[in-house]
PDB file of N, CA and C in Angstrom:
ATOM      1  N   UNK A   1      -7.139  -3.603 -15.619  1.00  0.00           N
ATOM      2  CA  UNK A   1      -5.778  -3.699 -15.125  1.00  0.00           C
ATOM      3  C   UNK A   1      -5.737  -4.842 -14.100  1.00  0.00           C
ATOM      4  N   UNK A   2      -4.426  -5.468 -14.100  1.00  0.00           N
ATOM      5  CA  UNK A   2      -4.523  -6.742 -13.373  1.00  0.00           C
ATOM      6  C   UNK A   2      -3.778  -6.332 -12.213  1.00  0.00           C
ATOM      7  N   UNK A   3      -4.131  -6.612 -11.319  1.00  0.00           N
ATOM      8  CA  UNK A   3      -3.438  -6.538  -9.611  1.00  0.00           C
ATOM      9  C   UNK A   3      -2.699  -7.327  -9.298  1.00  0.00           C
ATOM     10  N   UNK A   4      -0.977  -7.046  -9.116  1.00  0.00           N
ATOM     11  CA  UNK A   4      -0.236  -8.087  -8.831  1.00  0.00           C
ATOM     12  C   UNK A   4       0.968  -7.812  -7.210  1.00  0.00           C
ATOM     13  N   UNK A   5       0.177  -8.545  -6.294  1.00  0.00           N
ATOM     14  CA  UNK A   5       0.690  -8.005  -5.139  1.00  0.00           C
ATOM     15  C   UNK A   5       2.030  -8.770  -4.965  1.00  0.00           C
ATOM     16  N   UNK A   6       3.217  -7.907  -4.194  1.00  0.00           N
ATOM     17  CA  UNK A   6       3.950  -8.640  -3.461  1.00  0.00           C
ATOM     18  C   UNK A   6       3.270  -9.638  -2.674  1.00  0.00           C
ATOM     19  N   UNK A   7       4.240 -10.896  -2.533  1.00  0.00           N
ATOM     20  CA  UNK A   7       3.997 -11.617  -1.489  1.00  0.00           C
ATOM     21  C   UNK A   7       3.900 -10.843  -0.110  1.00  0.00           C
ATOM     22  N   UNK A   8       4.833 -10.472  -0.066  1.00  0.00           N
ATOM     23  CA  UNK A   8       4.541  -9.850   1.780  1.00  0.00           C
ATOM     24  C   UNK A   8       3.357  -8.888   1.850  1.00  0.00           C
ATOM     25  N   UNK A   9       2.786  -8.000   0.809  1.00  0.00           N
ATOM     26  CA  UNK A   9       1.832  -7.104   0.965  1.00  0.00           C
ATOM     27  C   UNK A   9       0.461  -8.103   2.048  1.00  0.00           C
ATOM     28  N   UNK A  10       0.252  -9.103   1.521  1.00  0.00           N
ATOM     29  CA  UNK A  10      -0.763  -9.948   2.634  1.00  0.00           C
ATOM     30  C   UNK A  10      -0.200  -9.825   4.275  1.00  0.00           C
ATOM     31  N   UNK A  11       0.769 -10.091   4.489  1.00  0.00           N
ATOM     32  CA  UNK A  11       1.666  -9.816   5.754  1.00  0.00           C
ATOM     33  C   UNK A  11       1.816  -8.393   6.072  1.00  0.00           C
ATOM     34  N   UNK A  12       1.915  -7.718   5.069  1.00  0.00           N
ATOM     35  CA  UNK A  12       1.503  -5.969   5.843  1.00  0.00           C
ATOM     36  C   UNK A  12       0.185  -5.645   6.380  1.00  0.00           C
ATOM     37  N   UNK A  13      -0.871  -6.368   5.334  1.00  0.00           N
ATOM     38  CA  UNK A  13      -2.246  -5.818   5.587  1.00  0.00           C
ATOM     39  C   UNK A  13      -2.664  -6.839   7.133  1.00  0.00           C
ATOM     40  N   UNK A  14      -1.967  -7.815   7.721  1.00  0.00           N
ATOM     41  CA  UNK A  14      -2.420  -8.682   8.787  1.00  0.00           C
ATOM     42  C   UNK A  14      -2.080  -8.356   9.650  1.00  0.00           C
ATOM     43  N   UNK A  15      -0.619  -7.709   9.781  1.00  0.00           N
ATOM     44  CA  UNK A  15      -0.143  -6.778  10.717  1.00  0.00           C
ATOM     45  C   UNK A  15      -0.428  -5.695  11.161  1.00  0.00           C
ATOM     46  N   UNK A  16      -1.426  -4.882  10.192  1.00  0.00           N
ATOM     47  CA  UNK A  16      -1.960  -3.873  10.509  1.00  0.00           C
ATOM     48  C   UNK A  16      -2.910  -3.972  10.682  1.00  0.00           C
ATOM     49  N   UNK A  17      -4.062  -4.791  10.781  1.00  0.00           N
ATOM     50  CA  UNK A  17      -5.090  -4.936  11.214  1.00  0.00           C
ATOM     51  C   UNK A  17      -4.837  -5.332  12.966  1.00  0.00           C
ATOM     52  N   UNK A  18      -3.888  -6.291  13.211  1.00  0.00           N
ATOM     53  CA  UNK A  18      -3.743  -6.433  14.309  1.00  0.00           C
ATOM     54  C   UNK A  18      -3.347  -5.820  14.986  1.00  0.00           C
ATOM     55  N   UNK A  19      -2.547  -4.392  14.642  1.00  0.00           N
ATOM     56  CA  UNK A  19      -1.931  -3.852  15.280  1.00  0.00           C
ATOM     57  C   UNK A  19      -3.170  -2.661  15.613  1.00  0.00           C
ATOM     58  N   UNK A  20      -4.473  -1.845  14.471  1.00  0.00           N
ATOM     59  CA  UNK A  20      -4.908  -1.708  15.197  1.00  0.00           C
ATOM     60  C   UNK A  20      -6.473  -2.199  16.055  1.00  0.00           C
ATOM     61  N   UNK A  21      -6.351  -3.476  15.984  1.00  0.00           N
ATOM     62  CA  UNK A  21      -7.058  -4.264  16.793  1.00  0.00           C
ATOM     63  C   UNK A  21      -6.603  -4.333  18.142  1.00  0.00           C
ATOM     64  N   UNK A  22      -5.337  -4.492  18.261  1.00  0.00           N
ATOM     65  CA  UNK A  22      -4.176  -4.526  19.713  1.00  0.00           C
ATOM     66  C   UNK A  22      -4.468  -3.101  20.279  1.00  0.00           C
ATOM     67  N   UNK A  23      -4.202  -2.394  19.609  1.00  0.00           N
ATOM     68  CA  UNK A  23      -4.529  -0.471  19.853  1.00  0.00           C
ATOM     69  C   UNK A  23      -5.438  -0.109  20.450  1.00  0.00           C
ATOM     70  N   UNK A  24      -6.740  -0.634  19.518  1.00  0.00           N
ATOM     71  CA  UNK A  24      -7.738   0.142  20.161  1.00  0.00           C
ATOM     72  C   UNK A  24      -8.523  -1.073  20.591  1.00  0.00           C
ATOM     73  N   UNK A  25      -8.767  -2.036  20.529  1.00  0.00           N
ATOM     74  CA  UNK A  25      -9.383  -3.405  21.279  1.00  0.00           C
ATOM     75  C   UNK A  25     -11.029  -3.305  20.349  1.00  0.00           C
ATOM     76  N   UNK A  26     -10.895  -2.582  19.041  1.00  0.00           N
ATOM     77  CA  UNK A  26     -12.164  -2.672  18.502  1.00  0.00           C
ATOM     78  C   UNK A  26     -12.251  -3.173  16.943  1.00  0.00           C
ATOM     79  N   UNK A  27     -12.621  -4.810  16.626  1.00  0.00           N
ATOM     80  CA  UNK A  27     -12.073  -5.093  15.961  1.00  0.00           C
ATOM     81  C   UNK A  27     -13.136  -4.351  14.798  1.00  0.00           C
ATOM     82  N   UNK A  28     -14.114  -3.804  14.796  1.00  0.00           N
ATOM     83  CA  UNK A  28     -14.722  -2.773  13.932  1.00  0.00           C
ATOM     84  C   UNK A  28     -13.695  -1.894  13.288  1.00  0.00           C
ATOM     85  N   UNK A  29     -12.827  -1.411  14.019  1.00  0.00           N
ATOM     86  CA  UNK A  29     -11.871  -0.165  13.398  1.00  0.00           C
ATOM     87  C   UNK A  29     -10.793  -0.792  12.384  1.00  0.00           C
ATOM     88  N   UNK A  30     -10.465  -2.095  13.019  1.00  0.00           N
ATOM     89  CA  UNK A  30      -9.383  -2.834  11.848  1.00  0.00           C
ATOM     90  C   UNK A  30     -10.210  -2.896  10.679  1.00  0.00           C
ATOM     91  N   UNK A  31     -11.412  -3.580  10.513  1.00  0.00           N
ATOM     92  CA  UNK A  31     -12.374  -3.881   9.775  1.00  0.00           C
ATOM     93  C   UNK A  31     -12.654  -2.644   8.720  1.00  0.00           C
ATOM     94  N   UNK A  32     -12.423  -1.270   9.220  1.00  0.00           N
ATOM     95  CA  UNK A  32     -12.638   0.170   8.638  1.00  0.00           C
ATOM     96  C   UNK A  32     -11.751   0.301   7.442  1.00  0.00           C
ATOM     97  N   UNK A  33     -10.340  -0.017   8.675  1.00  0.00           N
ATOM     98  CA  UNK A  33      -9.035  -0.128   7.928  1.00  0.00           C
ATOM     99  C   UNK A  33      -8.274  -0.819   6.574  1.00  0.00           C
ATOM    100  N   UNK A  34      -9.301  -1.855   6.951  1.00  0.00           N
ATOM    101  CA  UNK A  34      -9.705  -2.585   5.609  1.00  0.00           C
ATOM    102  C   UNK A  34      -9.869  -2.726   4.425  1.00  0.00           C
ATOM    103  N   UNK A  35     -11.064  -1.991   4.700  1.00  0.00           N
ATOM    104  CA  UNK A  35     -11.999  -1.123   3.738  1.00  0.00           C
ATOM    105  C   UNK A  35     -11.265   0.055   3.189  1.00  0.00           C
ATOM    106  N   UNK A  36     -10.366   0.682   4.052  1.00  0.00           N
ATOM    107  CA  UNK A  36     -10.049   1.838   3.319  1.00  0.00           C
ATOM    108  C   UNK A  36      -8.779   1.119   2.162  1.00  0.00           C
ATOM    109  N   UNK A  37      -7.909   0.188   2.941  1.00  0.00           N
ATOM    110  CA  UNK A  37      -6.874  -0.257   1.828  1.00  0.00           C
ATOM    111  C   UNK A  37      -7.775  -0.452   0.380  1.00  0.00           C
ATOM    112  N   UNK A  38      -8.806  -1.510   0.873  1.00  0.00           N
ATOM    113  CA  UNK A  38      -9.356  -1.752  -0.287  1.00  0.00           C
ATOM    114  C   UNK A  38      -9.979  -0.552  -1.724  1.00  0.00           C
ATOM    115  N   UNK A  39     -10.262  -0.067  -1.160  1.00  0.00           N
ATOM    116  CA  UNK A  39     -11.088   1.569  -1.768  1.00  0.00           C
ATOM    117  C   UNK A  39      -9.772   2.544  -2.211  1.00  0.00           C
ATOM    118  N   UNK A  40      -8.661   2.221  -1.163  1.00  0.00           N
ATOM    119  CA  UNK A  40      -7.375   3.213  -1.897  1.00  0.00           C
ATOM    120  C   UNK A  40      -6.516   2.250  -3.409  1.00  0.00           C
ATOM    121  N   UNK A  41      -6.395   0.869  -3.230  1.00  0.00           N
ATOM    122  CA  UNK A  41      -6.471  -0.077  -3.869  1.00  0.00           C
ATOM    123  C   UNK A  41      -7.150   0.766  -5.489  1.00  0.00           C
ATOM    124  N   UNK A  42      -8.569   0.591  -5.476  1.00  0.00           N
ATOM    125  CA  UNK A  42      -9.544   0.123  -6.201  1.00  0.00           C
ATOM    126  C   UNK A  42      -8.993   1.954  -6.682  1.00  0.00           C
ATOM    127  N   UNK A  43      -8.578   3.026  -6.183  1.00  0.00           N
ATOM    128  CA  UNK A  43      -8.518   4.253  -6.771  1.00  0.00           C
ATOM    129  C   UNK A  43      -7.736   4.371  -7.469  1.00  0.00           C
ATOM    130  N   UNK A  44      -6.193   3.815  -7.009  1.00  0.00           N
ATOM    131  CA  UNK A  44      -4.894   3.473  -7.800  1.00  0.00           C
ATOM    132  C   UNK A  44      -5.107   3.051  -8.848  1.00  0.00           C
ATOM    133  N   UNK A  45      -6.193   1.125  -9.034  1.00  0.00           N
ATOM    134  CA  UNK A  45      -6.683   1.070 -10.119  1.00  0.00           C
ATOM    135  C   UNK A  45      -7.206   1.757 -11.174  1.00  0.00           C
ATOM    136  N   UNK A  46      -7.841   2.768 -11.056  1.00  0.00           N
ATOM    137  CA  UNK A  46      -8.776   3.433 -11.297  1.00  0.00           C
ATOM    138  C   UNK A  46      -7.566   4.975 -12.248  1.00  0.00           C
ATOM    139  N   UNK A  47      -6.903   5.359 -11.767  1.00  0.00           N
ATOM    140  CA  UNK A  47      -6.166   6.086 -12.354  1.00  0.00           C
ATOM    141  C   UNK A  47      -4.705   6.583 -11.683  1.00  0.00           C
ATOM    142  N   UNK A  48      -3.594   5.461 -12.098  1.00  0.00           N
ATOM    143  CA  UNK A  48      -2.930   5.088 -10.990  1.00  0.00           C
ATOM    144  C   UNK A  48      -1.579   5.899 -11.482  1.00  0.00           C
ATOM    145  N   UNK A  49      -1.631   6.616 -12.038  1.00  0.00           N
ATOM    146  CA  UNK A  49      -1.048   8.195 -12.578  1.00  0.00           C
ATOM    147  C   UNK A  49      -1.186   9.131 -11.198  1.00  0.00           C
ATOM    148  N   UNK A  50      -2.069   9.325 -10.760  1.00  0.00           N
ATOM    149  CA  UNK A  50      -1.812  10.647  -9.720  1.00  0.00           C
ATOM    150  C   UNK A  50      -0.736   9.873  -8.298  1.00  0.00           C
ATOM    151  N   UNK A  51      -0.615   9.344  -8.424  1.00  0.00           N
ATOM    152  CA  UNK A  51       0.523   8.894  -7.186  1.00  0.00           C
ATOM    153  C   UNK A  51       1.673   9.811  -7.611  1.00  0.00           C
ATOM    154  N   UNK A  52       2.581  10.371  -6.521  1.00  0.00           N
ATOM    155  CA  UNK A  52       3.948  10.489  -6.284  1.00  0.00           C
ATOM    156  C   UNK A  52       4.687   9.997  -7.165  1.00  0.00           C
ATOM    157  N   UNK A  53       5.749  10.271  -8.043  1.00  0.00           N
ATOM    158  CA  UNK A  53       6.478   9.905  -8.451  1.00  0.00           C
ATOM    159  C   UNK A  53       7.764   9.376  -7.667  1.00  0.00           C
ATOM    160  N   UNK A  54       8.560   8.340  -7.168  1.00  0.00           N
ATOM    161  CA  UNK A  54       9.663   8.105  -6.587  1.00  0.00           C
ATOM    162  C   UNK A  54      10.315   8.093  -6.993  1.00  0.00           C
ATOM    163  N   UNK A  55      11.783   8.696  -6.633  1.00  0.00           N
ATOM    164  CA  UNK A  55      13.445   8.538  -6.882  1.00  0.00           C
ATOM    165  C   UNK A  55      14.549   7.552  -5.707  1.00  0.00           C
ATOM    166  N   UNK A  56      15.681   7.191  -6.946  1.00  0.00           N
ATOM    167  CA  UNK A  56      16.443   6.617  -5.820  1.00  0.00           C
ATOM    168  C   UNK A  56      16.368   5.335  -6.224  1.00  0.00           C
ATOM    169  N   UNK A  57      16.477   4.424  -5.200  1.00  0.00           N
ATOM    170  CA  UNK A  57      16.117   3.215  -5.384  1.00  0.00           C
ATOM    171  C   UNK A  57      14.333   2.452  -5.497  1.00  0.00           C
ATOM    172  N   UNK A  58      13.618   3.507  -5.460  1.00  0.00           N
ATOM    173  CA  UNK A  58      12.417   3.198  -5.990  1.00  0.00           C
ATOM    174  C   UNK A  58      11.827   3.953  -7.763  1.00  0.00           C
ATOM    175  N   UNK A  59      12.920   4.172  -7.972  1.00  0.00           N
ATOM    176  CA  UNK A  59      12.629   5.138  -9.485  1.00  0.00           C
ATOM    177  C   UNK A  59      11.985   4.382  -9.878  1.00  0.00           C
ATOM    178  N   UNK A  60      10.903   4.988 -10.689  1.00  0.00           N
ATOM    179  CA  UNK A  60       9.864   4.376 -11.505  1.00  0.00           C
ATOM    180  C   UNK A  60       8.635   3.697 -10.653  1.00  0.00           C
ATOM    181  N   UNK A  61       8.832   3.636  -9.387  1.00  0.00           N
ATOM    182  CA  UNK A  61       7.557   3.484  -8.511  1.00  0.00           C
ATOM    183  C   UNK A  61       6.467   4.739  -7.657  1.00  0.00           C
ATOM    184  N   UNK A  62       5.451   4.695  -7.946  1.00  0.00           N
ATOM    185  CA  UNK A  62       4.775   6.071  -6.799  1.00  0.00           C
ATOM    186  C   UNK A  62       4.319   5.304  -5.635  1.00  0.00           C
ATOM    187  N   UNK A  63       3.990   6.118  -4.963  1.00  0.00           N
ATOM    188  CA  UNK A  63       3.458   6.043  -3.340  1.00  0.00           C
ATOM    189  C   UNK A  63       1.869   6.988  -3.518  1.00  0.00           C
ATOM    190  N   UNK A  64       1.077   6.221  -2.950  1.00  0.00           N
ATOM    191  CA  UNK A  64      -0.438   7.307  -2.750  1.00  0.00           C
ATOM    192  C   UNK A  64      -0.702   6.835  -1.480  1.00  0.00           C
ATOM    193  N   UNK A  65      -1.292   8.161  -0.811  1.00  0.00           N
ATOM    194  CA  UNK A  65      -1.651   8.031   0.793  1.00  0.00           C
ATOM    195  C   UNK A  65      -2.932   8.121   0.815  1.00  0.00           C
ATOM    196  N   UNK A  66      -4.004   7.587   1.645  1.00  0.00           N
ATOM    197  CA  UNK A  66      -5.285   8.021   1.579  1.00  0.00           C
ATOM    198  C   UNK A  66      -5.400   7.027   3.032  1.00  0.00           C
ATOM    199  N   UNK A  67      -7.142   7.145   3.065  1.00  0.00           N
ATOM    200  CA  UNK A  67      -7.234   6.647   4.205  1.00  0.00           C
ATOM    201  C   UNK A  67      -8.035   7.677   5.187  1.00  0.00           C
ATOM    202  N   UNK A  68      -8.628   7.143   6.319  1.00  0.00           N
ATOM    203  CA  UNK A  68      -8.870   8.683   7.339  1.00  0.00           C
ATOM    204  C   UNK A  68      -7.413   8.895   8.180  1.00  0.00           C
ATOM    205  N   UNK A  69      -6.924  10.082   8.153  1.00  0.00           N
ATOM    206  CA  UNK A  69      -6.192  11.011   8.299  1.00  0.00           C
ATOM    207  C   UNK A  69      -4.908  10.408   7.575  1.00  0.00           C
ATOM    208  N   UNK A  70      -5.264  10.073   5.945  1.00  0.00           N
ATOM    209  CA  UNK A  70      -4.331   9.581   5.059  1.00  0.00           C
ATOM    210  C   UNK A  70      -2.946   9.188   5.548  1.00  0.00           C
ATOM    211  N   UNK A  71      -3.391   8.033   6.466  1.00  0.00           N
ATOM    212  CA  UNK A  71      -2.385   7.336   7.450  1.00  0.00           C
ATOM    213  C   UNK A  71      -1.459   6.193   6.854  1.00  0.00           C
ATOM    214  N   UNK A  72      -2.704   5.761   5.628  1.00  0.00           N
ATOM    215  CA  UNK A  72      -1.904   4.184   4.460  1.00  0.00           C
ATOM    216  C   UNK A  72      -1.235   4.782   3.535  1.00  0.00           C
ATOM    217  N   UNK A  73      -0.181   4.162   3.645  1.00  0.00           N
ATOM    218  CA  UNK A  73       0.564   4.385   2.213  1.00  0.00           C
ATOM    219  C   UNK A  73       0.811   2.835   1.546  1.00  0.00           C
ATOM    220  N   UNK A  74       0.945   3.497   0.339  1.00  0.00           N
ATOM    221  CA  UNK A  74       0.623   2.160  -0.776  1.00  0.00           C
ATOM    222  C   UNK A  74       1.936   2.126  -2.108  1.00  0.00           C
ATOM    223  N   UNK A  75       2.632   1.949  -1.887  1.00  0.00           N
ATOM    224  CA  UNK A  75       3.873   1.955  -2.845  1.00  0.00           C
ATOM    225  C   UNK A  75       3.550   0.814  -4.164  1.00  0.00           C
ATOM    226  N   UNK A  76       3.313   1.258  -5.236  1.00  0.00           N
ATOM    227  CA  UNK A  76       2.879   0.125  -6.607  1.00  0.00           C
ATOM    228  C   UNK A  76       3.552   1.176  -7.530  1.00  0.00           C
ATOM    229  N   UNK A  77       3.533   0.497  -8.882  1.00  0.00           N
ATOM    230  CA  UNK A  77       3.979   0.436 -10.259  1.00  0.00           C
ATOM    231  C   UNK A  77       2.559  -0.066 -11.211  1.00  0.00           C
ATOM    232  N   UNK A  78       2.372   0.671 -12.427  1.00  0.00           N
ATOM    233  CA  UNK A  78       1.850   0.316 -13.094  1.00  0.00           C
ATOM    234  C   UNK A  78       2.564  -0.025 -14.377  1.00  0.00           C
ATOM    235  N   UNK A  79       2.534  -1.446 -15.061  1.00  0.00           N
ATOM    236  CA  UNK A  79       3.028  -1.436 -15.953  1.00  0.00           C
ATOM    237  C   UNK A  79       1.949  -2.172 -16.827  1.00  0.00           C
ATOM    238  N   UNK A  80       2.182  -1.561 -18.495  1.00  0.00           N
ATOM    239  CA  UNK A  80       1.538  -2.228 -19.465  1.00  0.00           C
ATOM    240  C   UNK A  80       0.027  -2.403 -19.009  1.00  0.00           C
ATOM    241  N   UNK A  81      -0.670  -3.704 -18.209  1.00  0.00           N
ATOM    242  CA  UNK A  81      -2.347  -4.127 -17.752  1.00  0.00           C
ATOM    243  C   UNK A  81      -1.799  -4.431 -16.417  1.00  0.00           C
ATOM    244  N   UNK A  82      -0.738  -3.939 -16.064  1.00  0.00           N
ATOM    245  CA  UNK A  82      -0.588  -4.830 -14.396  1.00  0.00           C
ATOM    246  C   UNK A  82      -0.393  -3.410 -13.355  1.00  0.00           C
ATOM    247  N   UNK A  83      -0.994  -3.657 -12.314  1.00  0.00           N
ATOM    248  CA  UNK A  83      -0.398  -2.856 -11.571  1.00  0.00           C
ATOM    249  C   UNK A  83       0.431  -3.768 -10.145  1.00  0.00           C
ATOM    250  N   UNK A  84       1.258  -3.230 -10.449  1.00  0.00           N
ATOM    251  CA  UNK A  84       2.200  -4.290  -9.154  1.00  0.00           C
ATOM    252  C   UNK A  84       2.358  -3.468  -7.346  1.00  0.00           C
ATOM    253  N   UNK A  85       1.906  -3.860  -6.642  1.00  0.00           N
ATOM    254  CA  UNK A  85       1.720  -3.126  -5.798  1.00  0.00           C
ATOM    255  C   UNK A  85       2.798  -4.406  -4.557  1.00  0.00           C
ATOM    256  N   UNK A  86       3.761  -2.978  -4.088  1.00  0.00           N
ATOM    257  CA  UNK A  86       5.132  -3.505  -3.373  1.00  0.00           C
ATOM    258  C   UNK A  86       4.831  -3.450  -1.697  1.00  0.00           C
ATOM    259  N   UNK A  87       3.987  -2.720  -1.210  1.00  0.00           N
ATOM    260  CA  UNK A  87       3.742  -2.331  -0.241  1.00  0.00           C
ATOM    261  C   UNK A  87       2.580  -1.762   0.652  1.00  0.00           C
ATOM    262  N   UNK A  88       2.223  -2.391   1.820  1.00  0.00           N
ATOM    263  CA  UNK A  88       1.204  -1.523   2.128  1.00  0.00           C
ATOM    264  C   UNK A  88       1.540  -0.926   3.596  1.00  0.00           C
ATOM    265  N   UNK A  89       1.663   0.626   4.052  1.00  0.00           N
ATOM    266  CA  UNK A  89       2.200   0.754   5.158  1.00  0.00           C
ATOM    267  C   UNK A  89       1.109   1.383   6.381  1.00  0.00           C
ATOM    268  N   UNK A  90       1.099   1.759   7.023  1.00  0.00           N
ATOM    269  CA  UNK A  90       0.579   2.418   8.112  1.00  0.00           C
ATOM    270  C   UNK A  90       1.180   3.485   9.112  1.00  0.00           C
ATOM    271  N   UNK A  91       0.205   4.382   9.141  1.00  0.00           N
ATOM    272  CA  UNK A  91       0.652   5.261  10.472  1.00  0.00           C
ATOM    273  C   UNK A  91       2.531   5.861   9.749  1.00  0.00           C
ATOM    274  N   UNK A  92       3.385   5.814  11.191  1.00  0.00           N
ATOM    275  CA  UNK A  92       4.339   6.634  10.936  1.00  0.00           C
ATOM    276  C   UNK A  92       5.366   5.460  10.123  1.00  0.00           C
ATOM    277  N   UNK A  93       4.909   4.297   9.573  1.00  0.00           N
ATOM    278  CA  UNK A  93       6.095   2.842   9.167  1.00  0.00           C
ATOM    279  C   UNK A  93       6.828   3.766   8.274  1.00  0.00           C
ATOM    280  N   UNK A  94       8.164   2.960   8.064  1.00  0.00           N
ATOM    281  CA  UNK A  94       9.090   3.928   7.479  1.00  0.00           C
ATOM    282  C   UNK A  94       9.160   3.171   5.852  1.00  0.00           C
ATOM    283  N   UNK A  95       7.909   3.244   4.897  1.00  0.00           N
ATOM    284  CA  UNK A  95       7.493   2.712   3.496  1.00  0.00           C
ATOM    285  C   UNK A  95       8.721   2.969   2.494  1.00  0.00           C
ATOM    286  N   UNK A  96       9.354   3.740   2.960  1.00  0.00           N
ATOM    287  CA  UNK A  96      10.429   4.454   2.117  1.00  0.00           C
ATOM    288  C   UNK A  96      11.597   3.184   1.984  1.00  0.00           C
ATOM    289  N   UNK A  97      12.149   2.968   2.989  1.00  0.00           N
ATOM    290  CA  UNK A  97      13.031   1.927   3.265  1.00  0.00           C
ATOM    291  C   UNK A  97      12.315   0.904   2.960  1.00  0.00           C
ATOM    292  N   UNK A  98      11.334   0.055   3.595  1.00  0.00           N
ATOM    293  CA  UNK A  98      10.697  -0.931   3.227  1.00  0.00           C
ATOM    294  C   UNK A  98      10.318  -1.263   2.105  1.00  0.00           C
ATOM    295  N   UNK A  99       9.814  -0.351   0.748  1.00  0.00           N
ATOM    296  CA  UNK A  99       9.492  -0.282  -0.515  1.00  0.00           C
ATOM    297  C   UNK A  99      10.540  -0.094  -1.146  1.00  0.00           C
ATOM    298  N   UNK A 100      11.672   0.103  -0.868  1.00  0.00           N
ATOM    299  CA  UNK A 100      13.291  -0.366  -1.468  1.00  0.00           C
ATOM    300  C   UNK A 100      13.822  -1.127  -1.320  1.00  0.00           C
ATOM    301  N   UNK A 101      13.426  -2.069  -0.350  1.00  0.00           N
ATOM    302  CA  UNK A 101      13.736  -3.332  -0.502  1.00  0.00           C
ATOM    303  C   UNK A 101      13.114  -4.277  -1.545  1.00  0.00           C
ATOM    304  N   UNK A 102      12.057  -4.220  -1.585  1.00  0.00           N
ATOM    305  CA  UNK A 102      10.649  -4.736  -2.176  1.00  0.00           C
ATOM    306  C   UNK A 102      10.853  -4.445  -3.397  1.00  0.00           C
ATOM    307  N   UNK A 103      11.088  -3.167  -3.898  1.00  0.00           N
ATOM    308  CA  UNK A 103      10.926  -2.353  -5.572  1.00  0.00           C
ATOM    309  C   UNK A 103      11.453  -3.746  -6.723  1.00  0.00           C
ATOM    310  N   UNK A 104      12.065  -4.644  -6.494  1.00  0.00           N
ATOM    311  CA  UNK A 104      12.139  -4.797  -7.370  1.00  0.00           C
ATOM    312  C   UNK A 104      11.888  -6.395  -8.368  1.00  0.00           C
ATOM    313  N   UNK A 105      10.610  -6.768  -7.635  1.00  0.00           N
ATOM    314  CA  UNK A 105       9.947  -7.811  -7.755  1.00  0.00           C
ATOM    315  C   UNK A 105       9.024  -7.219  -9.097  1.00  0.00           C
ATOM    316  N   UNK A 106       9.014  -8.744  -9.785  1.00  0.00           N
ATOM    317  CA  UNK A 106       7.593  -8.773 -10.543  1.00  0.00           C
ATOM    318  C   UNK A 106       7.706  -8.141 -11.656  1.00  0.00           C
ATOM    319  N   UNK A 107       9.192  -7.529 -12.199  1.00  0.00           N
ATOM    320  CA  UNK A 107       9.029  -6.750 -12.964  1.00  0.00           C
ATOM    321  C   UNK A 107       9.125  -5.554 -13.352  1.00  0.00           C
TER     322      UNK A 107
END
């Protein structure tokens, strides 16, 4: 399956590293944080069916949370070999609104 990010998804994941780099002043923990997008990423890939189903103005998109204390949320679409991934959020961000704006790139 091919990975096709929003443009801004790079701008979510930089913001949240900095933000918690700014937080906790340990850039090890952003570095964690990282890792976990990446690994929640690579699971979606992996069988990107168990996500949430969304309604509304994200119909036809899921949301999967993971992470330590499943804090990331990850708003994507799988279609056909692509998975299109709209969003990457953190902590309490409000993904809901933000991934309705976004929903409807790429396809």
């Amino acid at each position: 399956m091919r990975l096709v990010r929003h443009p801004l998804v790079e701008q979510d994941i930089r913001a949240l590293a900095e933000h918690i780099l700014t937080v906790s002043g340990d850039p090890a923990a952003a570095l964690r944080r990282l890792d976990e997008i990446d690994a929640l990423i690579a699971a979606i890939l992996q069988n990107p069916d168990l996500g949430t189903r969304l309604d509304g103005a994200l119909h036809g998109w899921r949301v999967r949370h993971g992470g330590q204390g499943r804090a990331l949320s990850i708003v994507y679409r799988a279609q056909g070999d692509r998975l299109f991934v709209a969003l990457v959020a953190f902590g309490g961000q409000d993904w809901l609104t933000r991934g309705a704006a976004r929903g409807g790139f790429g396809g």
